[in-house]
C-alpha atoms as a PDB file:
ATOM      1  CA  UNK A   1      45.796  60.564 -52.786  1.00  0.00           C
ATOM      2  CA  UNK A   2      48.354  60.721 -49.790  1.00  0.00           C
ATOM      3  CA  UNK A   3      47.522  62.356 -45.976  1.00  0.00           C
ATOM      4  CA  UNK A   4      49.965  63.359 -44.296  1.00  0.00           C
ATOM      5  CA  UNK A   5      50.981  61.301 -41.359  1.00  0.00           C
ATOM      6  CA  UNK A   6      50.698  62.537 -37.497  1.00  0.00           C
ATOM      7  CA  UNK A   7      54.435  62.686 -37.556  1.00  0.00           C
ATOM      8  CA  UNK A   8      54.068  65.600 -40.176  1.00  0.00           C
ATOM      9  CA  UNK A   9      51.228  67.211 -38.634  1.00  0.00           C
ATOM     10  CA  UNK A  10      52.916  67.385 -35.323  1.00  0.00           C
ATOM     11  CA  UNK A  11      56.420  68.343 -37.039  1.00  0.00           C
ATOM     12  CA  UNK A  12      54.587  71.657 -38.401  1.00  0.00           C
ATOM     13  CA  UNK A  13      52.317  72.060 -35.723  1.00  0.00           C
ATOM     14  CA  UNK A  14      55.880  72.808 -33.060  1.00  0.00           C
ATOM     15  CA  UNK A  15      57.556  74.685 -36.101  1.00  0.00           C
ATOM     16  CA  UNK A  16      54.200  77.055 -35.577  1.00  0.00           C
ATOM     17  CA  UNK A  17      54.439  77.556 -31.799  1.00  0.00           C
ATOM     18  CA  UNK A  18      58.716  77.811 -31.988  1.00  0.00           C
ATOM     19  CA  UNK A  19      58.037  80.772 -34.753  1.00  0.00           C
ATOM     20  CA  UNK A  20      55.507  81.978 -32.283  1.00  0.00           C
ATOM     21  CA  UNK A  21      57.592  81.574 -29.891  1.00  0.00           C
ATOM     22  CA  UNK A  22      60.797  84.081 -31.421  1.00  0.00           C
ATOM     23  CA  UNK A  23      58.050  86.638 -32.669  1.00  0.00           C
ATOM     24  CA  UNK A  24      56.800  86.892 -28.529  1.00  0.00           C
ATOM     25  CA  UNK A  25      60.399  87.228 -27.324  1.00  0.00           C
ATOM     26  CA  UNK A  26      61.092  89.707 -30.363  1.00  0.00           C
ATOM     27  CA  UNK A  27      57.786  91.897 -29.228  1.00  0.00           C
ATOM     28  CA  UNK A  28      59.393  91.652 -25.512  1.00  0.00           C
ATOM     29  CA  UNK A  29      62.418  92.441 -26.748  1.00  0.00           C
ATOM     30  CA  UNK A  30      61.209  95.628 -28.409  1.00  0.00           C
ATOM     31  CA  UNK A  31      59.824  97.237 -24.987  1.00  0.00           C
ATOM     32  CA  UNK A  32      61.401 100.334 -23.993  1.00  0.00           C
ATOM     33  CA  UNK A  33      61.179 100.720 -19.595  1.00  0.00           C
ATOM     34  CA  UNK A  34      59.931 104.312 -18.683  1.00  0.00           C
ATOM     35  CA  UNK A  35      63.116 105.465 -16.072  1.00  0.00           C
ATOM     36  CA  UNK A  36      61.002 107.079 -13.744  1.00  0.00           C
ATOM     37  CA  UNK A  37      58.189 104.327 -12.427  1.00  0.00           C
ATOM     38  CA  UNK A  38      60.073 101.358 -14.759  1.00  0.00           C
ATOM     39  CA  UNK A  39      56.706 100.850 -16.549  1.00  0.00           C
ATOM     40  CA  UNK A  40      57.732  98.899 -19.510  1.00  0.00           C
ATOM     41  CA  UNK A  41      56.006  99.481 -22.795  1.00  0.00           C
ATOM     42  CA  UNK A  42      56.377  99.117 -26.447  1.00  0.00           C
ATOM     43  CA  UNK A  43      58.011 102.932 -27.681  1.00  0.00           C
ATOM     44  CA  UNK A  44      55.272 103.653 -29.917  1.00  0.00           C
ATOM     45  CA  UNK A  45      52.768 103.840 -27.228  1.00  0.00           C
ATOM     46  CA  UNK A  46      55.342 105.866 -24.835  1.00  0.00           C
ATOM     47  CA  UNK A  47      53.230 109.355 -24.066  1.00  0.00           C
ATOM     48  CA  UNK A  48      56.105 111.515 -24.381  1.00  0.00           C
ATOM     49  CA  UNK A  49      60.138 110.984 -25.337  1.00  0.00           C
ATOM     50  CA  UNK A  50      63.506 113.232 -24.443  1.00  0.00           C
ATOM     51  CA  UNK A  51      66.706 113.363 -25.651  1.00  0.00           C
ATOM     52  CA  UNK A  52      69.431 113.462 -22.912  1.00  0.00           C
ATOM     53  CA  UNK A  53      73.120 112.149 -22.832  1.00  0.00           C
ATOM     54  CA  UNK A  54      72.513 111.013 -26.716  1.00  0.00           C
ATOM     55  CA  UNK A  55      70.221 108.662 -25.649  1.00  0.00           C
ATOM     56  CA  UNK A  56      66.108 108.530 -25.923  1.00  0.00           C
ATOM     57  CA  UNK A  57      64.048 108.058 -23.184  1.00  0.00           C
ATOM     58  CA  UNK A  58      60.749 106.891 -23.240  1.00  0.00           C
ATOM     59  CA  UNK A  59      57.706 108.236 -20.788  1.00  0.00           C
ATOM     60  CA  UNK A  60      54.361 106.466 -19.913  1.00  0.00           C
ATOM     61  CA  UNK A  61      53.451 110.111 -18.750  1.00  0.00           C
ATOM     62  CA  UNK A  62      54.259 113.749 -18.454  1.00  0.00           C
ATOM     63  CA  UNK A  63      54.717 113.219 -15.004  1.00  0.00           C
ATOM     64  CA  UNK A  64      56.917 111.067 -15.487  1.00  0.00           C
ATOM     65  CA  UNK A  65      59.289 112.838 -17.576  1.00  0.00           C
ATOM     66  CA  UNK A  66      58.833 116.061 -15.712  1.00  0.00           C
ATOM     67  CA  UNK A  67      60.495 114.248 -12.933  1.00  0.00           C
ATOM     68  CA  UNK A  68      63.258 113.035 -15.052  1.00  0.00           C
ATOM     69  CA  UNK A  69      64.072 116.361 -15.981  1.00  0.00           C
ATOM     70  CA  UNK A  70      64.482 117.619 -12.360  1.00  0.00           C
ATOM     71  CA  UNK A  71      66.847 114.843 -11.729  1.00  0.00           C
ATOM     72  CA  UNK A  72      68.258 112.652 -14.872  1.00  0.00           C
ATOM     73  CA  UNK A  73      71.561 111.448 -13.026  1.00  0.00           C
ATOM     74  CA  UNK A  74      69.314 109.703 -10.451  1.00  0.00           C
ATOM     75  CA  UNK A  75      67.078 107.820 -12.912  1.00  0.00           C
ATOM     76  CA  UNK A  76      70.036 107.226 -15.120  1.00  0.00           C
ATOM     77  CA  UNK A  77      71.988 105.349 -12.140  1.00  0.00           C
ATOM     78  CA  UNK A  78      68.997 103.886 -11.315  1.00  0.00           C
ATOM     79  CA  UNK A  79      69.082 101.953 -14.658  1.00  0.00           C
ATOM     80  CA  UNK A  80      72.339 100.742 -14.165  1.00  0.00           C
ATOM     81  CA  UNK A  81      72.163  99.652 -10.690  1.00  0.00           C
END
């Protein structure tokens, strides 16, 4: 019967936390930023969405989006400022 050696061990122990590491940065990667208050979130938890410009924005609140609507240009330079 063979162990395996430390060298082996280690070797799949960092393979574990680099995988862990691209599936963190992928859920980060996946946030959407609210335009209003720049909350970031993941889109399935946004409260509300709208469709402007051919783009979808994503709200953490009715609020939020309510004051997007009044002003979209202003939130939309804000983005790209």
């Amino acid at each position: 019967m063979s162990y395996p050696t430390a060298y082996t061990v280690i070797g799949a122990h960092e393979a574990s936390l680099a995988y862990l590491g691209r599936v963190y940065n992928m859920e980060e990667a996946m946030k959407v930023t609210d335009p209003v208050c720049r909350m970031e979130f993941r889109p399935e938890k946004a409260v509300t969405t709208l469709d402007h410009g051919g783009r979808t924005f994503y709200f953490c609140t009715e609020a939020c989006r309510k004051q997007f609507e009044e002003e979209p240009e202003k939130y939309m330079r804000a983005k790209s400022d």
